[in-house]
PDB file of N, CA and C in Angstrom:
ATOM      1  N   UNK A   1       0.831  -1.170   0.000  1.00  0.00           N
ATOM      2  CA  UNK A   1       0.000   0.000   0.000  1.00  0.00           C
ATOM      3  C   UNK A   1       0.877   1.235   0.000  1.00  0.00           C
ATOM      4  N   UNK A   2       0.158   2.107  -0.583  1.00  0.00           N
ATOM      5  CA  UNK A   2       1.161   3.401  -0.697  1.00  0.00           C
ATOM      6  C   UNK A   2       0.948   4.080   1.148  1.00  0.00           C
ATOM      7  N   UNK A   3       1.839   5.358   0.807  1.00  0.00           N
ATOM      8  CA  UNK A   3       1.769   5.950   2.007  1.00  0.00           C
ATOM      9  C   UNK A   3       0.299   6.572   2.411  1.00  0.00           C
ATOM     10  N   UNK A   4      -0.884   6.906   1.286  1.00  0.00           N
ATOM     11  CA  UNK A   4      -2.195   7.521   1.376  1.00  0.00           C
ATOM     12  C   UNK A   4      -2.941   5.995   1.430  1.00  0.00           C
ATOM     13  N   UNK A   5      -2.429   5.116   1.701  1.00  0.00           N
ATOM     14  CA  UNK A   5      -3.637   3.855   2.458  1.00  0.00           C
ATOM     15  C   UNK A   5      -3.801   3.489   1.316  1.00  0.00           C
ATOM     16  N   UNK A   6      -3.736   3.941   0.004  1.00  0.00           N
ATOM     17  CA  UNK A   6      -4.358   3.246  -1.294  1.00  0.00           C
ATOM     18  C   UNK A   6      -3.552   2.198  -1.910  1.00  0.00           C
ATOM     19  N   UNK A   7      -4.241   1.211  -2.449  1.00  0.00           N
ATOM     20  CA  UNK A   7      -3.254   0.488  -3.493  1.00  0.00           C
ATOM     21  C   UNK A   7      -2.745   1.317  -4.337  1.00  0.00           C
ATOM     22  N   UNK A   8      -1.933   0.540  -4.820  1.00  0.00           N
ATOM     23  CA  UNK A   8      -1.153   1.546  -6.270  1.00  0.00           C
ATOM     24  C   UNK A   8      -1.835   1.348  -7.627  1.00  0.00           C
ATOM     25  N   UNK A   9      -2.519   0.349  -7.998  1.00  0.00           N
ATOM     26  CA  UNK A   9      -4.096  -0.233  -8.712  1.00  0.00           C
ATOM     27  C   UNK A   9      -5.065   0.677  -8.517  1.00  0.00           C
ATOM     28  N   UNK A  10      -5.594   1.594  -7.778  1.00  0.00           N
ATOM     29  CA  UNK A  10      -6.426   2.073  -7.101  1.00  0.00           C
ATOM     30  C   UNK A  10      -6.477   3.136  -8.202  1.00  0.00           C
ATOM     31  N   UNK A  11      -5.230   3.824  -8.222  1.00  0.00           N
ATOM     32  CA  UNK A  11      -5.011   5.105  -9.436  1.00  0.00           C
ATOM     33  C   UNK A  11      -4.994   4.428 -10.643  1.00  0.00           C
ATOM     34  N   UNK A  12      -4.730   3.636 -11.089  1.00  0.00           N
ATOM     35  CA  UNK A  12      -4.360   2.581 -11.999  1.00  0.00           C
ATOM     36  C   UNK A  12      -5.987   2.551 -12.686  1.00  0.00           C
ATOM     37  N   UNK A  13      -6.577   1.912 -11.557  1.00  0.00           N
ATOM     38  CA  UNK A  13      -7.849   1.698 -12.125  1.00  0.00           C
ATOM     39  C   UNK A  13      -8.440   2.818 -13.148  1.00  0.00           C
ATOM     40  N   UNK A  14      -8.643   3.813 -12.792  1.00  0.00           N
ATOM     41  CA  UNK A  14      -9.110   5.120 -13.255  1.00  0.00           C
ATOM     42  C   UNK A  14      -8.769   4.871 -14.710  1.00  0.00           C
ATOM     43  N   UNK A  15      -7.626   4.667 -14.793  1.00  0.00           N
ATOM     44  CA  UNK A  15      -6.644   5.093 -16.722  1.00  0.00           C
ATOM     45  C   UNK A  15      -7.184   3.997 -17.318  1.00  0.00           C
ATOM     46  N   UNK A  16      -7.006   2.697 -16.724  1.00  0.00           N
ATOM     47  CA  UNK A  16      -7.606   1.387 -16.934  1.00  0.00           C
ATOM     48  C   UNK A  16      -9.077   1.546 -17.564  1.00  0.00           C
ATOM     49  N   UNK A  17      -9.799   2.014 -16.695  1.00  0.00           N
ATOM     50  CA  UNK A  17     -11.260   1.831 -16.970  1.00  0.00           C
ATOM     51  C   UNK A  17     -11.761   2.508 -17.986  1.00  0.00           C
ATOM     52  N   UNK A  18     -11.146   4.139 -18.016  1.00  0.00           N
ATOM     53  CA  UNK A  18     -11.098   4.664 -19.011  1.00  0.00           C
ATOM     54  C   UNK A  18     -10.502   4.826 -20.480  1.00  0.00           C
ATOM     55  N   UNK A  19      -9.834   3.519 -20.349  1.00  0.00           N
ATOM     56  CA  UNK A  19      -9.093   3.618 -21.658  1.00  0.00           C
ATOM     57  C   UNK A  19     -10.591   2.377 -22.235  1.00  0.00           C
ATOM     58  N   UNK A  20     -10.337   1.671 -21.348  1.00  0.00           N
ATOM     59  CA  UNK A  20     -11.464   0.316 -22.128  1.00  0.00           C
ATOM     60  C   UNK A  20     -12.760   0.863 -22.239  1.00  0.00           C
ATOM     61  N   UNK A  21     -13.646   1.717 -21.622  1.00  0.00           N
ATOM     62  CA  UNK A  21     -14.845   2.655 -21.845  1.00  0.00           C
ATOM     63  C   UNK A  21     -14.516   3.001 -23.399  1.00  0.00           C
ATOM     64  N   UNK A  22     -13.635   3.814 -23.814  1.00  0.00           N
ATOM     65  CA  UNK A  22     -13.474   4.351 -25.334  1.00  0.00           C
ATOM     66  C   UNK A  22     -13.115   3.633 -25.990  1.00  0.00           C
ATOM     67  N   UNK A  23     -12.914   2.067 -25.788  1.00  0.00           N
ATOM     68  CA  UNK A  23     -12.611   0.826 -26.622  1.00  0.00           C
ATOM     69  C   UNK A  23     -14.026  -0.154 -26.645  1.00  0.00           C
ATOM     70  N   UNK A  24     -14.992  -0.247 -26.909  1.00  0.00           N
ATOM     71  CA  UNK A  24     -15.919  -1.376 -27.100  1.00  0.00           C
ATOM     72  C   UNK A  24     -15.104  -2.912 -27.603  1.00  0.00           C
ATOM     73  N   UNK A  25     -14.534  -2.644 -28.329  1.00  0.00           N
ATOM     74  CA  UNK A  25     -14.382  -3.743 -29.383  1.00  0.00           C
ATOM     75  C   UNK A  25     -12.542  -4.336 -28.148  1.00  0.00           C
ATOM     76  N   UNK A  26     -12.526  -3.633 -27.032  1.00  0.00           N
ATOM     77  CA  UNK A  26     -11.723  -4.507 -26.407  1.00  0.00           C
ATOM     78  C   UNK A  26     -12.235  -4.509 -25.254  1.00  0.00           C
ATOM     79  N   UNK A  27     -13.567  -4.606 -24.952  1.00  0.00           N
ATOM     80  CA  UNK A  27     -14.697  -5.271 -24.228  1.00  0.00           C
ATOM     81  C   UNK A  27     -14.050  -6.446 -23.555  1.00  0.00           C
ATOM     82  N   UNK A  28     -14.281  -7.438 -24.394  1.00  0.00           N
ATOM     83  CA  UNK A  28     -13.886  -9.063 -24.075  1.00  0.00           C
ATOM     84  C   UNK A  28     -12.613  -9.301 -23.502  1.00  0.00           C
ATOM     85  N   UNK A  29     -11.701  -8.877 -24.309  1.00  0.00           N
ATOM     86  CA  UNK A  29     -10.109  -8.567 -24.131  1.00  0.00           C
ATOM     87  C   UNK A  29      -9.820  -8.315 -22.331  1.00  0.00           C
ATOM     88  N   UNK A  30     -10.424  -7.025 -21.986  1.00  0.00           N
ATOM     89  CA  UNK A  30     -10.606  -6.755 -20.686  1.00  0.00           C
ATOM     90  C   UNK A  30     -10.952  -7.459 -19.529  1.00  0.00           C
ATOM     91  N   UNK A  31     -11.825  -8.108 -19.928  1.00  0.00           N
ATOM     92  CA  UNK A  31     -12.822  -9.034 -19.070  1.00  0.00           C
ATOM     93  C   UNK A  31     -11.463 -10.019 -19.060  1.00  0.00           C
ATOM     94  N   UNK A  32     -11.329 -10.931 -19.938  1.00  0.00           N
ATOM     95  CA  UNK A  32     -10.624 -11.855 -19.637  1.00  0.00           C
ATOM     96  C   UNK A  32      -8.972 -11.571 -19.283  1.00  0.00           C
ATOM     97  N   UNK A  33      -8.451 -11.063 -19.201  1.00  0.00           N
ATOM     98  CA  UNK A  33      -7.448 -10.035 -18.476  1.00  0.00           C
ATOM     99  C   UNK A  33      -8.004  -9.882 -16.960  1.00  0.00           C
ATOM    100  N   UNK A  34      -8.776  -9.410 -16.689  1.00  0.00           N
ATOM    101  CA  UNK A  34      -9.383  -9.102 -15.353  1.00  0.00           C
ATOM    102  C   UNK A  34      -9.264 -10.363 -14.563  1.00  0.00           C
ATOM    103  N   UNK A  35     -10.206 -11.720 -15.603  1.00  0.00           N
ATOM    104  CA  UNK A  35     -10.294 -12.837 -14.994  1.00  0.00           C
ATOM    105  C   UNK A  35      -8.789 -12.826 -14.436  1.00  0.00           C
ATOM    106  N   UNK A  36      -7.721 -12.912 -15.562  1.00  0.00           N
ATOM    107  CA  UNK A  36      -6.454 -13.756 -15.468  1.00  0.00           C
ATOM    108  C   UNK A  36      -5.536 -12.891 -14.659  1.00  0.00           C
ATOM    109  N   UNK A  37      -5.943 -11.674 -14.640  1.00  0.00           N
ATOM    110  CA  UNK A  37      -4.930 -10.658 -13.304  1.00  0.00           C
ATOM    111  C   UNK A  37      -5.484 -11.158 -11.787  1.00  0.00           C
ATOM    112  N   UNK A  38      -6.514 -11.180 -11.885  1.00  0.00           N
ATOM    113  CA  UNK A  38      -7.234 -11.327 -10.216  1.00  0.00           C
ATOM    114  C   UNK A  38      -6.713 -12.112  -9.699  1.00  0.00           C
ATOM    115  N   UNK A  39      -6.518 -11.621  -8.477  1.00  0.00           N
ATOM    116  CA  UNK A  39      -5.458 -13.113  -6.912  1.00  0.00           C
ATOM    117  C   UNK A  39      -6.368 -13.502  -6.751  1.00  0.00           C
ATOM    118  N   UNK A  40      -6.801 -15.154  -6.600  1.00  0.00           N
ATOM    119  CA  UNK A  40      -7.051 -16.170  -6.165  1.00  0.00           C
ATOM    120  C   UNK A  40      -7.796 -16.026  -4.564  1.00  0.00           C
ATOM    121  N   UNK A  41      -9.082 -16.466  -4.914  1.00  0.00           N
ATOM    122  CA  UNK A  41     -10.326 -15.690  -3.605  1.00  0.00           C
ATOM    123  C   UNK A  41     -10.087 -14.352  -3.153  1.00  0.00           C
ATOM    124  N   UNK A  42     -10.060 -13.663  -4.614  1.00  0.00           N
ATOM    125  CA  UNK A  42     -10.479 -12.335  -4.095  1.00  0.00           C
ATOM    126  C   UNK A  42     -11.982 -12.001  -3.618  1.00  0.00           C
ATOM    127  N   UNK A  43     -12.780 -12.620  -3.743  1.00  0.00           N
ATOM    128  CA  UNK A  43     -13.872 -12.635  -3.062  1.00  0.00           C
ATOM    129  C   UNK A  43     -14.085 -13.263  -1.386  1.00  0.00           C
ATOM    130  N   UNK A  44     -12.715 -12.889  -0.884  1.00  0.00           N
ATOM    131  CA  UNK A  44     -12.609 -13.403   0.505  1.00  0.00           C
ATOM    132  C   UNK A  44     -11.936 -12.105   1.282  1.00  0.00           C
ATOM    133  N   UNK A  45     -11.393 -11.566   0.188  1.00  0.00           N
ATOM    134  CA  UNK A  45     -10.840 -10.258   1.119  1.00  0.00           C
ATOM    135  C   UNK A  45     -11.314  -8.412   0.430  1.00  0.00           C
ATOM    136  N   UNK A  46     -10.598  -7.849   0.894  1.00  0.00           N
ATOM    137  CA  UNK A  46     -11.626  -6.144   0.640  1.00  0.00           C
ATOM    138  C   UNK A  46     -10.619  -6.401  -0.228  1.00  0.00           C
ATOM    139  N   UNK A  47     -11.002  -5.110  -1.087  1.00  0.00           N
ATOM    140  CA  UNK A  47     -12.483  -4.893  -1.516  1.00  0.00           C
ATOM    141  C   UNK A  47     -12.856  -5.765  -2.014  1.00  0.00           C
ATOM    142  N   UNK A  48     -12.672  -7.214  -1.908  1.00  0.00           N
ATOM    143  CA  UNK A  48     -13.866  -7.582  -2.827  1.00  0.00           C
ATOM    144  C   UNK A  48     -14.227  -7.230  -4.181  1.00  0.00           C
ATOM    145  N   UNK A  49     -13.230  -7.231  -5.097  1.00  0.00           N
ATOM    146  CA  UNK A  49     -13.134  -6.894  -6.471  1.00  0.00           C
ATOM    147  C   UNK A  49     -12.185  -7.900  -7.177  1.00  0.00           C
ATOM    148  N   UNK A  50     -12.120  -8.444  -8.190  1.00  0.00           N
ATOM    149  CA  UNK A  50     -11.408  -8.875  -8.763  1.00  0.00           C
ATOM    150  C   UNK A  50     -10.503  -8.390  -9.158  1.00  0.00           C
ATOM    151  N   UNK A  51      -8.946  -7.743  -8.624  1.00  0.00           N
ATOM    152  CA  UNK A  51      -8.150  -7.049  -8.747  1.00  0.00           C
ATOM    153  C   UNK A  51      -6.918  -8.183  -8.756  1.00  0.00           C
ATOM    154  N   UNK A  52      -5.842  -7.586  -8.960  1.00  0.00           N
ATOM    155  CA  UNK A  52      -4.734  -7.858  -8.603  1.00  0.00           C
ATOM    156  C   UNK A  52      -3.930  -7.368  -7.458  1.00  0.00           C
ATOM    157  N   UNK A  53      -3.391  -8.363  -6.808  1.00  0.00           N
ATOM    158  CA  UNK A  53      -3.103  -8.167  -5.028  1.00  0.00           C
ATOM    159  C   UNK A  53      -1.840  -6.940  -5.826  1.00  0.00           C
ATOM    160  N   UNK A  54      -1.352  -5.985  -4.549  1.00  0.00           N
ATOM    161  CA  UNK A  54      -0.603  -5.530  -4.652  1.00  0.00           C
ATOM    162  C   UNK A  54       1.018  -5.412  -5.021  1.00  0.00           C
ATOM    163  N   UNK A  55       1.700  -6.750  -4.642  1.00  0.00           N
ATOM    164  CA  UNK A  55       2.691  -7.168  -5.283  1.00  0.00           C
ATOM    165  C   UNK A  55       2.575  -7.755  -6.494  1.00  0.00           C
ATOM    166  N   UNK A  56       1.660  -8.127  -6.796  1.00  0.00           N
ATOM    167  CA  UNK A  56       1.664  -9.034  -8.480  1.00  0.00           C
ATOM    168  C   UNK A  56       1.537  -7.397  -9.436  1.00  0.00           C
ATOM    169  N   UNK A  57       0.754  -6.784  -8.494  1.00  0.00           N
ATOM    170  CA  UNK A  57       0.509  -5.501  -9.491  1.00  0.00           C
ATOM    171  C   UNK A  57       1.997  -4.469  -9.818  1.00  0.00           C
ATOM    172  N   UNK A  58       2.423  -4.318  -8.524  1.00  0.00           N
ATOM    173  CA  UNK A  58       3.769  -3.466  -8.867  1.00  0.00           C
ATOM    174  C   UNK A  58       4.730  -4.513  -9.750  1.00  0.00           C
ATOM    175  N   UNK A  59       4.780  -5.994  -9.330  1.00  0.00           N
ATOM    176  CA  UNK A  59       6.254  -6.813 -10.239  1.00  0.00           C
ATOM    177  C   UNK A  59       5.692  -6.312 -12.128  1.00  0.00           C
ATOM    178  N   UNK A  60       4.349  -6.787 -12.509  1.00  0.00           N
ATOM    179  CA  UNK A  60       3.716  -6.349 -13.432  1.00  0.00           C
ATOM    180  C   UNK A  60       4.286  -5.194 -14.089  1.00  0.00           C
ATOM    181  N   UNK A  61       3.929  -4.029 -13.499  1.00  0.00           N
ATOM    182  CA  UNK A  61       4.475  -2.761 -13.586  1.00  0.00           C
ATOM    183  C   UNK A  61       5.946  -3.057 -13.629  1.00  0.00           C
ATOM    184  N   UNK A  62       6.933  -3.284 -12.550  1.00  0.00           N
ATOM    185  CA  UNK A  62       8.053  -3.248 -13.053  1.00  0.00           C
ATOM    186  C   UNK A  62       8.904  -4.259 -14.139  1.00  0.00           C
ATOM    187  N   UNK A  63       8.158  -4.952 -14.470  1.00  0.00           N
ATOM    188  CA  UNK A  63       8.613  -5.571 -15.619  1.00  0.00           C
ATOM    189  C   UNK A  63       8.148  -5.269 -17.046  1.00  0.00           C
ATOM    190  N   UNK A  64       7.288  -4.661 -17.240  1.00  0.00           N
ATOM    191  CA  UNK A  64       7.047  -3.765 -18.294  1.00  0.00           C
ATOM    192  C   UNK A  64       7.241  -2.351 -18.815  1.00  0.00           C
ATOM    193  N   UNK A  65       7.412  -1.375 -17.330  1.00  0.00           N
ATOM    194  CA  UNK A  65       8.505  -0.339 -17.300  1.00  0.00           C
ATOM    195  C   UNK A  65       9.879  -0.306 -17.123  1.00  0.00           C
ATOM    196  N   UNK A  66      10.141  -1.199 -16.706  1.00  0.00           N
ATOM    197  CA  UNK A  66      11.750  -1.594 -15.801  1.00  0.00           C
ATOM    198  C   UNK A  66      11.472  -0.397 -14.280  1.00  0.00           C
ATOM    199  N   UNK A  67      12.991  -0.724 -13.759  1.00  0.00           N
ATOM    200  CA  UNK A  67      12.755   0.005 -12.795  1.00  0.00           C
ATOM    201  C   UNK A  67      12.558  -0.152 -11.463  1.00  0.00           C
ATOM    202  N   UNK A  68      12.346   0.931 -10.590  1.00  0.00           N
ATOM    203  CA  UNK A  68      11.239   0.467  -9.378  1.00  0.00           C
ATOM    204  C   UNK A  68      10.092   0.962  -9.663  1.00  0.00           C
ATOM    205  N   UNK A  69       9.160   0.415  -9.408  1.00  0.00           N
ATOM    206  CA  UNK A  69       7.557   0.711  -9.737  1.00  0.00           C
ATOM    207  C   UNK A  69       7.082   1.829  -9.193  1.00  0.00           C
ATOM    208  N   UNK A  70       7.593   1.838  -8.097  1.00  0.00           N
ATOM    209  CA  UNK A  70       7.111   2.801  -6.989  1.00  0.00           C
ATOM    210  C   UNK A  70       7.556   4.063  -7.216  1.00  0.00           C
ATOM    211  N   UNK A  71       8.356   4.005  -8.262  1.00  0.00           N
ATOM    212  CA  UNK A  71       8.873   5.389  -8.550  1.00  0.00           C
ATOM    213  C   UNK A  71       8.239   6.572  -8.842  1.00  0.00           C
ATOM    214  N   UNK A  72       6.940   6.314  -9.576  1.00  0.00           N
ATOM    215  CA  UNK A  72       5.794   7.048  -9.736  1.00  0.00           C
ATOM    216  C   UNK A  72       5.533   6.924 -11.526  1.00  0.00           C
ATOM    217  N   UNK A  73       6.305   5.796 -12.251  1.00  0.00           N
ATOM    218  CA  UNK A  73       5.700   5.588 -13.460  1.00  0.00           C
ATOM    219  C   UNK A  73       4.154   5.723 -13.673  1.00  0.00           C
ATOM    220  N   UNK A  74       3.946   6.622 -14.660  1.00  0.00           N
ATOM    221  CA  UNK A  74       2.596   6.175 -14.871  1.00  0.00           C
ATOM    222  C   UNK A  74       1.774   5.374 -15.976  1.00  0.00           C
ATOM    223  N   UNK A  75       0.890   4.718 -15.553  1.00  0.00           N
ATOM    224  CA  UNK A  75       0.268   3.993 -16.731  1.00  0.00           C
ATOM    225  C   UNK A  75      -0.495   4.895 -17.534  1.00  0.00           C
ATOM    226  N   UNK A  76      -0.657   4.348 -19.408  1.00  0.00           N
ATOM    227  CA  UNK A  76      -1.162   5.353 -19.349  1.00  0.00           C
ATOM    228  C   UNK A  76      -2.428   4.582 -20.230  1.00  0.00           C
ATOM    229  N   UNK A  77      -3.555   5.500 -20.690  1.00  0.00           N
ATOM    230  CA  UNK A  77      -4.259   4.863 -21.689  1.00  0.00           C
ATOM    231  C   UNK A  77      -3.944   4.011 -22.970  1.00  0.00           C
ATOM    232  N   UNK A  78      -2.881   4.429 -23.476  1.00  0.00           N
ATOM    233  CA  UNK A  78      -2.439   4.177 -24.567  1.00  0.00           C
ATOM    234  C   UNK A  78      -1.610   2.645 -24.301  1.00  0.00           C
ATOM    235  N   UNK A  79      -0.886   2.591 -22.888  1.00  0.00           N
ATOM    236  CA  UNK A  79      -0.515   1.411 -22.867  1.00  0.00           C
ATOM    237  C   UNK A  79      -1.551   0.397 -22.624  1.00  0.00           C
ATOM    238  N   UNK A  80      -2.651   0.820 -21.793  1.00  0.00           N
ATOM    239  CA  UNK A  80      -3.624  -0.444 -21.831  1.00  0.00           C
ATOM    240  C   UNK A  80      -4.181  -0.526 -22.872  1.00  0.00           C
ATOM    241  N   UNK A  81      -4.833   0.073 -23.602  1.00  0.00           N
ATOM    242  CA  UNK A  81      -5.078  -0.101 -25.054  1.00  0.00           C
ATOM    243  C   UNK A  81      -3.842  -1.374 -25.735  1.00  0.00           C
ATOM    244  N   UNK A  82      -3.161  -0.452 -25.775  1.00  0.00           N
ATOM    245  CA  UNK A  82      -1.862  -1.727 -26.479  1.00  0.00           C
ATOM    246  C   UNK A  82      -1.889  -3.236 -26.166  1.00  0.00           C
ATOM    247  N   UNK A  83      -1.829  -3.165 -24.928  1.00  0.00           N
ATOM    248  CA  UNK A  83      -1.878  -4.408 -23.819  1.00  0.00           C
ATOM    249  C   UNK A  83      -3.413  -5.091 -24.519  1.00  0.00           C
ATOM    250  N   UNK A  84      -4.118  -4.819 -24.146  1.00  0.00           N
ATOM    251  CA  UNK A  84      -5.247  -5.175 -24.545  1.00  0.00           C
ATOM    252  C   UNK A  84      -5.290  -5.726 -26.317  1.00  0.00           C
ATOM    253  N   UNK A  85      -5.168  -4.655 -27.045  1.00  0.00           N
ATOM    254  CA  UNK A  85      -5.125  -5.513 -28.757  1.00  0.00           C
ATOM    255  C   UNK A  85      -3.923  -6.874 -28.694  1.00  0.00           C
ATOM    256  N   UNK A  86      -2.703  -6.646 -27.540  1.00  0.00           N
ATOM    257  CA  UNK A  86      -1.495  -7.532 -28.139  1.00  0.00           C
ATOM    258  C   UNK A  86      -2.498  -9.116 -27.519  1.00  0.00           C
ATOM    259  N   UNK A  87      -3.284  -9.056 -25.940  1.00  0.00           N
ATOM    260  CA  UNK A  87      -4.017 -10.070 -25.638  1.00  0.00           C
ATOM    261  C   UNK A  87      -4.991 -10.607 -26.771  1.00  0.00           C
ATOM    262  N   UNK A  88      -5.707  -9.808 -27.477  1.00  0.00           N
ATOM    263  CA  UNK A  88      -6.591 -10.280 -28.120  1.00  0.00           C
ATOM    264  C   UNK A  88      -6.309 -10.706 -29.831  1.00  0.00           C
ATOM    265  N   UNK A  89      -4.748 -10.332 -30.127  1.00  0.00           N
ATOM    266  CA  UNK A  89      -3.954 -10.536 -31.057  1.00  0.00           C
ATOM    267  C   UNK A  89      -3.586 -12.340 -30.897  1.00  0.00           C
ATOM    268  N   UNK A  90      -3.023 -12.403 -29.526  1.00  0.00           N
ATOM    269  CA  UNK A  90      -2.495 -13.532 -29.238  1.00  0.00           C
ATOM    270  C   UNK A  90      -3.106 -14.399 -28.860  1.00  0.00           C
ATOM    271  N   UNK A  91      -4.332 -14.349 -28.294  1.00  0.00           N
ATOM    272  CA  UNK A  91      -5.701 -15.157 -27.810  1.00  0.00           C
ATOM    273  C   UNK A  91      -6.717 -15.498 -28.234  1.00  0.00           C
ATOM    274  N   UNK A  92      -6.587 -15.481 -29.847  1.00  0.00           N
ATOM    275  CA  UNK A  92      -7.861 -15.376 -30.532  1.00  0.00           C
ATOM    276  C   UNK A  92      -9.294 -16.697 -29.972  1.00  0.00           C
ATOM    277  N   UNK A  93      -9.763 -15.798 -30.525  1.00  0.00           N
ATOM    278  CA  UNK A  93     -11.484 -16.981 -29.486  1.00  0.00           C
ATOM    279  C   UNK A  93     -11.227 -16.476 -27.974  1.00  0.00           C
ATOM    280  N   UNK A  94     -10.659 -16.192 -27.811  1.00  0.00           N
ATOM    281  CA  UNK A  94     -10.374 -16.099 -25.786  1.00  0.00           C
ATOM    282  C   UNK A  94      -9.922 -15.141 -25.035  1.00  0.00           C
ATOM    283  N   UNK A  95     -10.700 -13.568 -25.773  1.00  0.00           N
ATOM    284  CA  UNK A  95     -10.561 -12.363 -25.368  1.00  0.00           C
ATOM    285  C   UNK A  95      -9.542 -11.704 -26.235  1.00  0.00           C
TER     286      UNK A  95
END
């Protein structure tokens, strides 16, 4: 958790949600991404969202920025977009 109590996902989400809102057609893509990011009974702990726990989320981040994560890289629309067509490039039938 950061120093303001929040995950680091938390801000994340926002760019996230809004990049896939102005994408319809990576609808599916998303969803199944979501499935395959989410820690394992997240429906056992808060929030209670299908997220990614906090360390899977920063290694994520730092292996696709390099770096330390925490540094304050930001994600941006354009990379989830990307992320999203390269899943549904490589996954055909399966998001």
């Amino acid at each position: 958790m950061s120093a303001t109590g929040r995950h680091r996902w938390s801000g994340d989400a926002i760019v996230v949600l809004g990049a896939v809102v102005l994408h319809p057609t990576l609808w599916w893509a998303a969803l199944a991404a979501l499935v395959r990011l989410a820690r394992r009974g997240w429906w056992h702990r808060a929030p209670f969202l299908p997220v990614p726990g906090e360390a899977y989320w920063r290694f994520r981040l730092e292996t696709a920025f390099g770096g330390d994560a925490g540094s304050g890289e930001a994600l941006s629309r354009a990379d989830v977009v990307a992320y999203l067509k390269w899943c549904r490039r490589t996954r055909p039938g399966r998001g």
